[in-house]
C-alpha atoms as a PDB file:
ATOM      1  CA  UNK A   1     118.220 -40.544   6.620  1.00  0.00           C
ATOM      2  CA  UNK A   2     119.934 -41.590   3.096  1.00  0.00           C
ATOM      3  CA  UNK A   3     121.377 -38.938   1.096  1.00  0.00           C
ATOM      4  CA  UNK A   4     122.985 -38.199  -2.464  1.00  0.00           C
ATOM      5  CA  UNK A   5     124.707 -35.870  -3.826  1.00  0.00           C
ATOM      6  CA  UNK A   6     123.942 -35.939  -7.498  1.00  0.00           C
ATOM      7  CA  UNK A   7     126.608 -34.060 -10.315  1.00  0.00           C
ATOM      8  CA  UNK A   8     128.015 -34.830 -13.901  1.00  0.00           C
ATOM      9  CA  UNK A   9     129.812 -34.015 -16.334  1.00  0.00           C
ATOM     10  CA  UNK A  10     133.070 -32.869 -14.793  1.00  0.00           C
ATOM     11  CA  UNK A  11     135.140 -33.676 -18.290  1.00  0.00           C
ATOM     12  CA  UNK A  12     138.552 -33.326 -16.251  1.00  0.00           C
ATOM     13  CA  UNK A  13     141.131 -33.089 -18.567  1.00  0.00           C
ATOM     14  CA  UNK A  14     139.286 -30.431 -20.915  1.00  0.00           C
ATOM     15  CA  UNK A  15     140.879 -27.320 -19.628  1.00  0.00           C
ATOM     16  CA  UNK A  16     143.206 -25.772 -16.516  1.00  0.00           C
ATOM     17  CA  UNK A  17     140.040 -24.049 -15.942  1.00  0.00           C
ATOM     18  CA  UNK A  18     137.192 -27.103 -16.236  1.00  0.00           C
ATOM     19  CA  UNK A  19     140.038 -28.848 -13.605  1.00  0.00           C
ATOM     20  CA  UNK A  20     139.679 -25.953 -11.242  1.00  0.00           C
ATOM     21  CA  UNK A  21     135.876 -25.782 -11.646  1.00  0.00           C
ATOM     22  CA  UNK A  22     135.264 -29.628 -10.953  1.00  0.00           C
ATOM     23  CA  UNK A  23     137.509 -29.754  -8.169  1.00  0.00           C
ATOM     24  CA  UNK A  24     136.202 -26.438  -6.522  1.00  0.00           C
ATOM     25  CA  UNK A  25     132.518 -28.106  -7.223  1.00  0.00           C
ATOM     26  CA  UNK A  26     133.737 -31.359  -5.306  1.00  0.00           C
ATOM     27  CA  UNK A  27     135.798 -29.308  -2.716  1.00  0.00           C
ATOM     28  CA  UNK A  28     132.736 -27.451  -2.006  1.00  0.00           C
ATOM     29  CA  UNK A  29     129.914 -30.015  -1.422  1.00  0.00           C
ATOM     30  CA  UNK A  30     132.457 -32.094   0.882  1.00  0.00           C
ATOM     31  CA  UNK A  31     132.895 -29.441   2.855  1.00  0.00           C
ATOM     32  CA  UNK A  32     129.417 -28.456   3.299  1.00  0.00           C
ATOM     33  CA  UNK A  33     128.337 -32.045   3.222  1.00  0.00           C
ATOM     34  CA  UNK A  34     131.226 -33.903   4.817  1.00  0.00           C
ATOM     35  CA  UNK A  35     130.529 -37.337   2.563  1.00  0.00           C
ATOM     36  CA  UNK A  36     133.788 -39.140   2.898  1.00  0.00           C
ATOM     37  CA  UNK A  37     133.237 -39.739   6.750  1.00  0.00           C
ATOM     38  CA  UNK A  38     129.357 -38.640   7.304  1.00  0.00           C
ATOM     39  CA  UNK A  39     127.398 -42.305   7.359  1.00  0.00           C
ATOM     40  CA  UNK A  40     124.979 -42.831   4.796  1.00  0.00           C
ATOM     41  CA  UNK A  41     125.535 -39.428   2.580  1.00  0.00           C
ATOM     42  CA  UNK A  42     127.266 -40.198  -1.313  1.00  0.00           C
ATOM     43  CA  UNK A  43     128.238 -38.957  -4.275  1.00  0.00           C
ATOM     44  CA  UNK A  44     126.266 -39.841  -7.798  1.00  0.00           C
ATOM     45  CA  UNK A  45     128.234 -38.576 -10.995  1.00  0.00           C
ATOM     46  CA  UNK A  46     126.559 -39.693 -13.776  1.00  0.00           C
ATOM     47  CA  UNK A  47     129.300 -39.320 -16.496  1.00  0.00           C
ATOM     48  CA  UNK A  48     131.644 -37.487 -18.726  1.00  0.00           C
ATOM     49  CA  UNK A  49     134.193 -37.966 -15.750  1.00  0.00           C
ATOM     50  CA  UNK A  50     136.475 -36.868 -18.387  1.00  0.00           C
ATOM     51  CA  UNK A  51     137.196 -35.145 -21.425  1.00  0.00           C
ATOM     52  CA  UNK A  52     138.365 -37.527 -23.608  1.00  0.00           C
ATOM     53  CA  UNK A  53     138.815 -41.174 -21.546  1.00  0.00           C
ATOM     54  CA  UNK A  54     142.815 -40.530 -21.798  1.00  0.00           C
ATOM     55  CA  UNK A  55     144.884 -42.368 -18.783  1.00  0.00           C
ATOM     56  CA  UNK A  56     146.230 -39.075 -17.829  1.00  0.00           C
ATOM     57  CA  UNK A  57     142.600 -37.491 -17.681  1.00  0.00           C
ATOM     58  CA  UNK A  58     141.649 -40.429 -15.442  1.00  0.00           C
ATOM     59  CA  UNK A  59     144.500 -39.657 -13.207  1.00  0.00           C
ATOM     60  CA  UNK A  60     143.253 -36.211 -12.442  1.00  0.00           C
ATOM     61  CA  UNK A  61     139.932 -37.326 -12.231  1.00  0.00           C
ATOM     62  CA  UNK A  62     141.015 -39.809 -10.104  1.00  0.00           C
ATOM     63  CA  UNK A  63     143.176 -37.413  -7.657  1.00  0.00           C
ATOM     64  CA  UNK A  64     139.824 -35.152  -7.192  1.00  0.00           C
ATOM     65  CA  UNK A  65     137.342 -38.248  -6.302  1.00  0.00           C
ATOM     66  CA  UNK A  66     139.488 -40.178  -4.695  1.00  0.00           C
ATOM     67  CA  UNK A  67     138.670 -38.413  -1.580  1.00  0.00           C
ATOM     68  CA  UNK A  68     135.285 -39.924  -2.241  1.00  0.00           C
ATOM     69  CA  UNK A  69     136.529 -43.725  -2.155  1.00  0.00           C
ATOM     70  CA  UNK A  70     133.704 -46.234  -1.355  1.00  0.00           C
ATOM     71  CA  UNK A  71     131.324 -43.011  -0.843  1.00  0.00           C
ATOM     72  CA  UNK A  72     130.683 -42.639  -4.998  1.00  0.00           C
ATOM     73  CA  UNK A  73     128.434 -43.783  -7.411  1.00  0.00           C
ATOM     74  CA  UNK A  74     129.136 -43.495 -11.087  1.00  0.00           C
ATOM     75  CA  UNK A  75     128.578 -44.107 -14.643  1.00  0.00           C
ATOM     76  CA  UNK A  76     130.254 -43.286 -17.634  1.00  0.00           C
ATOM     77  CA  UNK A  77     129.672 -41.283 -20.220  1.00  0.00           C
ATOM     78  CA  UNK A  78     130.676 -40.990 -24.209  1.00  0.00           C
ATOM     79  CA  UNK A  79     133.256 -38.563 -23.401  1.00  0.00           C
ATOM     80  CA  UNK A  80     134.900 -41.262 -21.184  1.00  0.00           C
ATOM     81  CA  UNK A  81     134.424 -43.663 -23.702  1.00  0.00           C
ATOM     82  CA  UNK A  82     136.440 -41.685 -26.404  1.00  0.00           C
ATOM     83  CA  UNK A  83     138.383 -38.632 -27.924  1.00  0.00           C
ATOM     84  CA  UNK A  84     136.210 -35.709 -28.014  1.00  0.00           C
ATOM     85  CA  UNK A  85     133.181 -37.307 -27.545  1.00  0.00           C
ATOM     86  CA  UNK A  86     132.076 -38.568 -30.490  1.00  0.00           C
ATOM     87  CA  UNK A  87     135.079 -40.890 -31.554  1.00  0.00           C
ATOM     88  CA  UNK A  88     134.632 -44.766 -29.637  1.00  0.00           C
ATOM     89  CA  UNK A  89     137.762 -46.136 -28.425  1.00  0.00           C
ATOM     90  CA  UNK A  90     137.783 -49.676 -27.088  1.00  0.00           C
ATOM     91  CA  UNK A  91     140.452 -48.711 -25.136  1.00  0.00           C
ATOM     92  CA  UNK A  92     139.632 -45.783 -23.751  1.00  0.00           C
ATOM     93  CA  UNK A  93     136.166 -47.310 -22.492  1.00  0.00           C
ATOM     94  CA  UNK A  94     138.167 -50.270 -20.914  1.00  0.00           C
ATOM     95  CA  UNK A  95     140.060 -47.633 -18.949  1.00  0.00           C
ATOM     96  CA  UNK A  96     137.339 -46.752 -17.576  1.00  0.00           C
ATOM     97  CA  UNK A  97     136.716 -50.269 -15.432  1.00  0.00           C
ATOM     98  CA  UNK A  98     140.464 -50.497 -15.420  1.00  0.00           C
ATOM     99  CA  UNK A  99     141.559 -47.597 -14.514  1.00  0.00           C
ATOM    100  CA  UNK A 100     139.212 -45.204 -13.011  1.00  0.00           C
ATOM    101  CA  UNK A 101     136.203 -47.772 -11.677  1.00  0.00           C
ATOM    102  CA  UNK A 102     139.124 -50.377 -10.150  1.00  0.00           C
ATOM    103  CA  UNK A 103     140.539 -47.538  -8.271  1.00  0.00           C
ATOM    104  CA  UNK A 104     137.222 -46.119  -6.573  1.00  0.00           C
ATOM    105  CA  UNK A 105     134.643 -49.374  -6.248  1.00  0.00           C
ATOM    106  CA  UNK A 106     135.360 -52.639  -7.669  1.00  0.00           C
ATOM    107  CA  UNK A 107     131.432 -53.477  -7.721  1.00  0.00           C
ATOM    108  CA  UNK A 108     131.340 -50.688 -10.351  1.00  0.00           C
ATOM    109  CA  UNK A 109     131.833 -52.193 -13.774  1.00  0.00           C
ATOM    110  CA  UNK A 110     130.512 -51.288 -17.054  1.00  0.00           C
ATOM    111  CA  UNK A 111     132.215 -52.423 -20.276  1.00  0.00           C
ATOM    112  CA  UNK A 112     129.976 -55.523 -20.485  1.00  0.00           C
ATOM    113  CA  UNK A 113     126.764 -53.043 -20.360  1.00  0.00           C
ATOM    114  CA  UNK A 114     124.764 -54.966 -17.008  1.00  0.00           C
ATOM    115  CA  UNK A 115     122.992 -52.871 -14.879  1.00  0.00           C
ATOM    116  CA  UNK A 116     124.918 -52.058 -11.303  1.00  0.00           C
ATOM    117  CA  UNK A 117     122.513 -52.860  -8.694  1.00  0.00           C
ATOM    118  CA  UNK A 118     123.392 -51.948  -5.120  1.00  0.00           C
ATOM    119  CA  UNK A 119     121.074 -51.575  -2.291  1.00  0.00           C
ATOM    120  CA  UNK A 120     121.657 -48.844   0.166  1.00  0.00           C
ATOM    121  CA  UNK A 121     120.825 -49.915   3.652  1.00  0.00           C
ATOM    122  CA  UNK A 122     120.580 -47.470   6.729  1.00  0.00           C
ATOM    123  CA  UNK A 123     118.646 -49.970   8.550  1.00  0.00           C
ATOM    124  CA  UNK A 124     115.760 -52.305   8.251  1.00  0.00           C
ATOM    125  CA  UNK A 125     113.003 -49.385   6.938  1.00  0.00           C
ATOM    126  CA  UNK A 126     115.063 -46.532   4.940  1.00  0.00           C
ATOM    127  CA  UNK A 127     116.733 -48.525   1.896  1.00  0.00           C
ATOM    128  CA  UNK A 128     117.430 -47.252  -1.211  1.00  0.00           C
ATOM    129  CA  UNK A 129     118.021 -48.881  -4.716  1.00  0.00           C
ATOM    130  CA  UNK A 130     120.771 -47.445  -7.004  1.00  0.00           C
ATOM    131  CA  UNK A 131     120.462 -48.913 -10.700  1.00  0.00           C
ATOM    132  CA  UNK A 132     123.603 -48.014 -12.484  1.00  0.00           C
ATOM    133  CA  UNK A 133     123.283 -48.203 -16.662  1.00  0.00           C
ATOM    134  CA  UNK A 134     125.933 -47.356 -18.844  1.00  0.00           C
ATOM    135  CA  UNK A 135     124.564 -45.002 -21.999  1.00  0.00           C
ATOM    136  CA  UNK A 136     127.322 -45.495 -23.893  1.00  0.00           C
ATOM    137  CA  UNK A 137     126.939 -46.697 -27.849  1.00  0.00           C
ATOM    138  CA  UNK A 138     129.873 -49.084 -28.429  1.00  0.00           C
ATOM    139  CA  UNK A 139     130.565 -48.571 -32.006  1.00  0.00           C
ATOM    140  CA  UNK A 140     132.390 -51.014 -33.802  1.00  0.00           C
ATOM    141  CA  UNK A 141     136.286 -50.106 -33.990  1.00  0.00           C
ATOM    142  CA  UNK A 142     135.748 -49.883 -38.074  1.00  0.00           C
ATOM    143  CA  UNK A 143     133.218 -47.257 -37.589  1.00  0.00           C
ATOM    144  CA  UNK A 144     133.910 -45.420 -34.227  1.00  0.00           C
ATOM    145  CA  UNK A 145     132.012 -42.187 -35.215  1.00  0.00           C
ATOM    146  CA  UNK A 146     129.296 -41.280 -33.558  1.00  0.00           C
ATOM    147  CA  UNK A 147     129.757 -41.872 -30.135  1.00  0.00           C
ATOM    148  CA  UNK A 148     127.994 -39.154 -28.399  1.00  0.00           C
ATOM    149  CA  UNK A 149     124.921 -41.231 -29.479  1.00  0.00           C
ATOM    150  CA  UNK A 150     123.862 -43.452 -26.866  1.00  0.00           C
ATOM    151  CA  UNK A 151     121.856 -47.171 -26.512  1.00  0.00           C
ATOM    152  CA  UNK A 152     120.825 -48.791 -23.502  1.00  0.00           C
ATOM    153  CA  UNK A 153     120.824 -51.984 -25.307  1.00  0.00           C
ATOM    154  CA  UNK A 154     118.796 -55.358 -25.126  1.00  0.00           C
ATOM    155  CA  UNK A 155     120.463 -56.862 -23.207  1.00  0.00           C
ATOM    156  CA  UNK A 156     120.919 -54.563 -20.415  1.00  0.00           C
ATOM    157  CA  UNK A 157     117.298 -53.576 -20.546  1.00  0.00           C
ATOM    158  CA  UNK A 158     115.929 -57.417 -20.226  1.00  0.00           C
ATOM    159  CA  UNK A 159     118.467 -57.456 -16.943  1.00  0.00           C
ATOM    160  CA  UNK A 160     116.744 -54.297 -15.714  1.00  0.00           C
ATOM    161  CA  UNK A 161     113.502 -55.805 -16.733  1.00  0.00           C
ATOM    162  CA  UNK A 162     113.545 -58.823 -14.678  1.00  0.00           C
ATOM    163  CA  UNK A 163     115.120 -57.139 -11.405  1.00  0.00           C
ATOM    164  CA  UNK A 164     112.840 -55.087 -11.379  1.00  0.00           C
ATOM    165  CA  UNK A 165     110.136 -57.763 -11.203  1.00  0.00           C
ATOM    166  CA  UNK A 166     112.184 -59.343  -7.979  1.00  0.00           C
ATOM    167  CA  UNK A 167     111.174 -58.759  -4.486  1.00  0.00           C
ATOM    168  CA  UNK A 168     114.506 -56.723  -3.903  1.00  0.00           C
ATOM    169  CA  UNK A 169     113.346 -54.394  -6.097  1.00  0.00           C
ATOM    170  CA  UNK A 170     110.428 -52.979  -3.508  1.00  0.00           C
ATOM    171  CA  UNK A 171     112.602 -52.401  -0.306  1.00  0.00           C
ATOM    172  CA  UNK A 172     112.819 -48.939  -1.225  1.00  0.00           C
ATOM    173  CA  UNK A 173     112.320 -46.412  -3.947  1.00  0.00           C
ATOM    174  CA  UNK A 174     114.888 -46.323  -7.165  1.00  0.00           C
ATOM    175  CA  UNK A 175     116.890 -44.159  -8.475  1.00  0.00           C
ATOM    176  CA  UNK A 176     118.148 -45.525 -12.358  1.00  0.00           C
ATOM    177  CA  UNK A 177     121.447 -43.054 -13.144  1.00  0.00           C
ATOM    178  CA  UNK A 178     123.046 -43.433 -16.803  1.00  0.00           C
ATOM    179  CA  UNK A 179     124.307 -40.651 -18.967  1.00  0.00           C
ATOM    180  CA  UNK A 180     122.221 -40.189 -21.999  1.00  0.00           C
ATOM    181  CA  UNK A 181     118.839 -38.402 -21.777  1.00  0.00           C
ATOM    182  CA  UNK A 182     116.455 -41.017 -20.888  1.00  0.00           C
ATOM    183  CA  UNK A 183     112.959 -39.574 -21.586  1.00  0.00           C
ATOM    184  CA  UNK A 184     112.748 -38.152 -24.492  1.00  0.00           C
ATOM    185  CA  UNK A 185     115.149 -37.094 -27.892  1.00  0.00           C
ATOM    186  CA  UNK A 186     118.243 -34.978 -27.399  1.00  0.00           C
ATOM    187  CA  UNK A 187     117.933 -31.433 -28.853  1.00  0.00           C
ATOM    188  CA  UNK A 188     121.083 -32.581 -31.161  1.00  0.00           C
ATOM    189  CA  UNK A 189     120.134 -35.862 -32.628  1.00  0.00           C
ATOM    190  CA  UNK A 190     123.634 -36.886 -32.242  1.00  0.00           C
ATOM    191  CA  UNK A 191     123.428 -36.691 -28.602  1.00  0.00           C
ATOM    192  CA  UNK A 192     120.120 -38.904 -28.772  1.00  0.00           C
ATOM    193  CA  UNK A 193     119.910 -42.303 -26.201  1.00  0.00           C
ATOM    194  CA  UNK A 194     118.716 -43.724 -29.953  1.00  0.00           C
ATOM    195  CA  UNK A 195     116.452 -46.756 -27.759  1.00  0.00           C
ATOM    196  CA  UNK A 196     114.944 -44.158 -25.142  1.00  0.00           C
ATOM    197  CA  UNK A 197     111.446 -44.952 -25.860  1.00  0.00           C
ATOM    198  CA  UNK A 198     112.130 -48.905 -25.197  1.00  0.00           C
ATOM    199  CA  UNK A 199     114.264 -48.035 -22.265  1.00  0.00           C
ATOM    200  CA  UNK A 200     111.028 -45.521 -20.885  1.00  0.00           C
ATOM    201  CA  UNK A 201     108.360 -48.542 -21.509  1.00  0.00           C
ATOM    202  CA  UNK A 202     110.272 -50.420 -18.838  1.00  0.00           C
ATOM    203  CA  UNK A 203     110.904 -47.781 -16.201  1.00  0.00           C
ATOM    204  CA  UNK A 204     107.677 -46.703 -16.352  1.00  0.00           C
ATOM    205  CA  UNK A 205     105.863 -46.508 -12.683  1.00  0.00           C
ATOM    206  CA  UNK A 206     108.451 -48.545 -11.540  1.00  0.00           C
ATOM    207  CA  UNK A 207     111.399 -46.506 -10.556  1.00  0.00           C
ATOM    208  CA  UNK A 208     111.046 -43.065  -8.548  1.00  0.00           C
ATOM    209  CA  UNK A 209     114.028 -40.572  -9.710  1.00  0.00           C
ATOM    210  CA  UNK A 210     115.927 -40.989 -13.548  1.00  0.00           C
ATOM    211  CA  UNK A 211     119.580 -39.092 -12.758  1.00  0.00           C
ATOM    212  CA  UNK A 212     121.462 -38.555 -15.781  1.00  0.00           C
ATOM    213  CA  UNK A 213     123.621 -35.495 -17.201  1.00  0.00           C
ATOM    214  CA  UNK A 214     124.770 -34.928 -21.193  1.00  0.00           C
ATOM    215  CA  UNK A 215     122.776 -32.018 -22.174  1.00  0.00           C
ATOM    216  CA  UNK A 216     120.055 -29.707 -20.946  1.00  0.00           C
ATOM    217  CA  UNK A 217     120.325 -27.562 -17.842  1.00  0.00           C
ATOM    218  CA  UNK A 218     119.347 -27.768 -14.438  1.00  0.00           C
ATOM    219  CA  UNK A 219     116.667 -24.966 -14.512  1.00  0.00           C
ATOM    220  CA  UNK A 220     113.142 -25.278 -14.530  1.00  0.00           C
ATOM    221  CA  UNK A 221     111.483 -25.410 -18.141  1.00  0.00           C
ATOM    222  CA  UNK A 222     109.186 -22.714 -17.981  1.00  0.00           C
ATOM    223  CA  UNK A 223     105.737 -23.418 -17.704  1.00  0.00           C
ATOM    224  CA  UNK A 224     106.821 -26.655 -15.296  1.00  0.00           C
ATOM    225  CA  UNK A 225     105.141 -27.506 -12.273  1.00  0.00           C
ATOM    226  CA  UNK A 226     108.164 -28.639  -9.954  1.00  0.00           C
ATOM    227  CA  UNK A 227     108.475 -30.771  -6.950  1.00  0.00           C
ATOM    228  CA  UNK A 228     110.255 -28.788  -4.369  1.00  0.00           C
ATOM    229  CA  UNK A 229     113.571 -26.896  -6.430  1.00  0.00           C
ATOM    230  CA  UNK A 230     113.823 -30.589  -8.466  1.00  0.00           C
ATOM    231  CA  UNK A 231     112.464 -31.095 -11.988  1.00  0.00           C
ATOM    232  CA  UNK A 232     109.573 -33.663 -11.911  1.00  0.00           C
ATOM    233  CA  UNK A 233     108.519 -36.004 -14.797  1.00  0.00           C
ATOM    234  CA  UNK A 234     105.046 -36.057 -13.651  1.00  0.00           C
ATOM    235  CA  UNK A 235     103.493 -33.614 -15.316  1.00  0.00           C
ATOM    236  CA  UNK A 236     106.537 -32.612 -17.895  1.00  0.00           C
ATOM    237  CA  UNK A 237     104.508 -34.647 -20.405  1.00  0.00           C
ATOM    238  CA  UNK A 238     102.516 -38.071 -21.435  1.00  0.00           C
ATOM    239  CA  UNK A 239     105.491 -40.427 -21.886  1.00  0.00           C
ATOM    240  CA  UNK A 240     107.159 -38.899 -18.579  1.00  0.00           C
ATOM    241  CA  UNK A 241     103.840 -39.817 -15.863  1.00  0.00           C
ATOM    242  CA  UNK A 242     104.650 -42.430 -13.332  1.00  0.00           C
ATOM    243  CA  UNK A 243     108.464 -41.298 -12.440  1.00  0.00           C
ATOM    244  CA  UNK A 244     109.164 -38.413  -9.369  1.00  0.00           C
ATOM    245  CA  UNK A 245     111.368 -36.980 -10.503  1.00  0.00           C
ATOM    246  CA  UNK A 246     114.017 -35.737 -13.605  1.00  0.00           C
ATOM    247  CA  UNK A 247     116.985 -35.170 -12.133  1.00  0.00           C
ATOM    248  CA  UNK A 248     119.847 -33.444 -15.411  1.00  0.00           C
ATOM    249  CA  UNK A 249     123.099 -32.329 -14.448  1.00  0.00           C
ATOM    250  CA  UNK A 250     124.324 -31.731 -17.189  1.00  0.00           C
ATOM    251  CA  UNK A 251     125.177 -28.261 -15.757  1.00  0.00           C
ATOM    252  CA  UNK A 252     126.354 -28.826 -12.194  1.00  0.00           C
ATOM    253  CA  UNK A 253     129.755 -27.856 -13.029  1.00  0.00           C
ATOM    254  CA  UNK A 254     129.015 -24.548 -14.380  1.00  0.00           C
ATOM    255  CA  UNK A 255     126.067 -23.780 -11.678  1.00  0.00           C
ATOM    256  CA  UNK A 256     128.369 -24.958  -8.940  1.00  0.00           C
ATOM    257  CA  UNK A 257     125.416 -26.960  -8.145  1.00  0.00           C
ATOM    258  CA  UNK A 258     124.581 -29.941  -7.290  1.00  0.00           C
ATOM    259  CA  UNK A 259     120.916 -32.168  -6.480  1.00  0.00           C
ATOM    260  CA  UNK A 260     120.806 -32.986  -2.477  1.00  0.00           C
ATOM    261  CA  UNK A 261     118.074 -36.170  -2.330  1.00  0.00           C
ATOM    262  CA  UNK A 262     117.078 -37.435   0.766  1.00  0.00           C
ATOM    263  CA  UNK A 263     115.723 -40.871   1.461  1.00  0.00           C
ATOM    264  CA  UNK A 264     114.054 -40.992   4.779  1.00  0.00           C
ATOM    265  CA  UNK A 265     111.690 -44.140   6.147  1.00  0.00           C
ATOM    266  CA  UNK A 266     112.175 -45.710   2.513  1.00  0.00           C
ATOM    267  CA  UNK A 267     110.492 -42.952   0.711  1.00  0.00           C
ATOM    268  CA  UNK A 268     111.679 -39.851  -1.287  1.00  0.00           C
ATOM    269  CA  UNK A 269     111.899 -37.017   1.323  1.00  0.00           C
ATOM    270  CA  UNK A 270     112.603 -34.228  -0.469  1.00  0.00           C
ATOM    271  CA  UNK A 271     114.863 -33.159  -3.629  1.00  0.00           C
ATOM    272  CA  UNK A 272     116.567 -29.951  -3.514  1.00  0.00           C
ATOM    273  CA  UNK A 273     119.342 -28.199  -5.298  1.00  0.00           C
ATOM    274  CA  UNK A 274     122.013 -27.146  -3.594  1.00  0.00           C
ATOM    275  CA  UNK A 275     124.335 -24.516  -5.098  1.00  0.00           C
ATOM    276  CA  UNK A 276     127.812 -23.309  -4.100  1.00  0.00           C
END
């Protein structure tokens, strides 16, 4: 059996408190999971690593994950990729690659916006696909506000288009992580992925769990038929039919919670969350 262990938004480097909270989170699910030397188990974070995409926040980011080296499975998000969230810094966002990704996974970079692809093998007949997209909306330097807004991006989405027409693409069901909200608009139109309708129209019935973080909660909507304890875009709404499962955890930090999926003879066994 393949497992993840899905979480986001740990923002280290917010508060004494937010430190304590990510690293109890992290502390918690290794010891109940034992990822770092259990075979096929790993971590997904699917951004806001940080508060603000500082060196010094990567460093203590770094010094909680590290005990998750070649075991993780990331993305960044727009707090990563600037002060506060909403102000773009070049720099900042080539810390991220440089800094953080360099130090975890090499295979794991995202400033030129191309998908990460990496197939999981256990053996022959459980694989899974991992399809790593980074959310973030590169402003340009003369106009950096804005950047909790997020944009998948041509470019990126014409690379995900055509792997997912290749024959690697059917060894096993996909999981597509990113940041942003991928199904629908934000609450806050300033937290909006602003090309999430394009980005939907090519994911469509042909990847099995979207894992992303950024806003919303981990709790059922009410009125939602669920698949096991997981949300499910099945029946959420029109746009939404063809995908398992929605997996946000945007709140894993403050629910001490995290999503446990399991990937047994190359099919989605079950989705459960997992609290602390």
């Amino acid at each position: 059996m393949l497992e993840l262990f899905h979480i986001s938004d740990l923002h280290f480097g917010k508060s004494k408190k937010m430190n304590a909270q990510s690293e109890t989170l992290l502390r918690e699910i290794n010891k109940k999971f034992d990822i770092k030397t259990m075979p096929n188990r790993y971590l997904l974070v699917t951004g806001d690593i940080t508060q603000s995409g500082g060196v010094e926040h990567y460093k203590i980011a770094l010094d909680a994950l590290t005990p998750f080296k070649q075991k993780i499975f990331f993305v960044p998000g727009n707090h990563d990729y600037g002060d506060i969230g909403f102000v773009y810094s070049e720099k900042r966002a080539k810390y991220f690659d440089d800094v953080f990704a360099d130090q975890l996974d090499k295979e794991q970079k995202y400033f030129k916006k191309k998908p990460f692809i990496k197939v999981l093998p256990e053996n022959d007949k459980n694989q899974i696909i991992l399809i790593g997209l980074n959310s973030c909306f590169k402003r340009p330097v003369t106009k950096p506000l804005g950047g909790s807004l997020g944009l998948i991006g041509y470019h990126q989405m014409l690379e995900l288009d055509k792997f997912l027409d290749t024959p690697e693409a059917k060894k096993g069901p996909k999981i597509a992580f990113l940041h942003h909200i991928p199904h629908k608009p934000a609450k806050d139109y300033w937290m909006d992925l602003l090309d999430w309708d394009e980005f939907m129209g090519i994911v469509l019935d042909r990847v099995d769990i979207l894992a992303f973080g950024h806003e919303g909660s981990m709790e059922k909507p009410k009125g939602e038929t669920k698949i096991s304890t997981a949300r499910t875009m099945k029946v959420r709404s029109a746009p939404a039919k063809g995908i398992e499962y929605i997996l946000d955890a945007n709140d894993s930090v403050t629910e001490q919670a995290c999503y446990h999926i399991m990937i047994e003879d190359s099919s989605i066994a079950e989705v459960i969350k997992e609290k602390f």
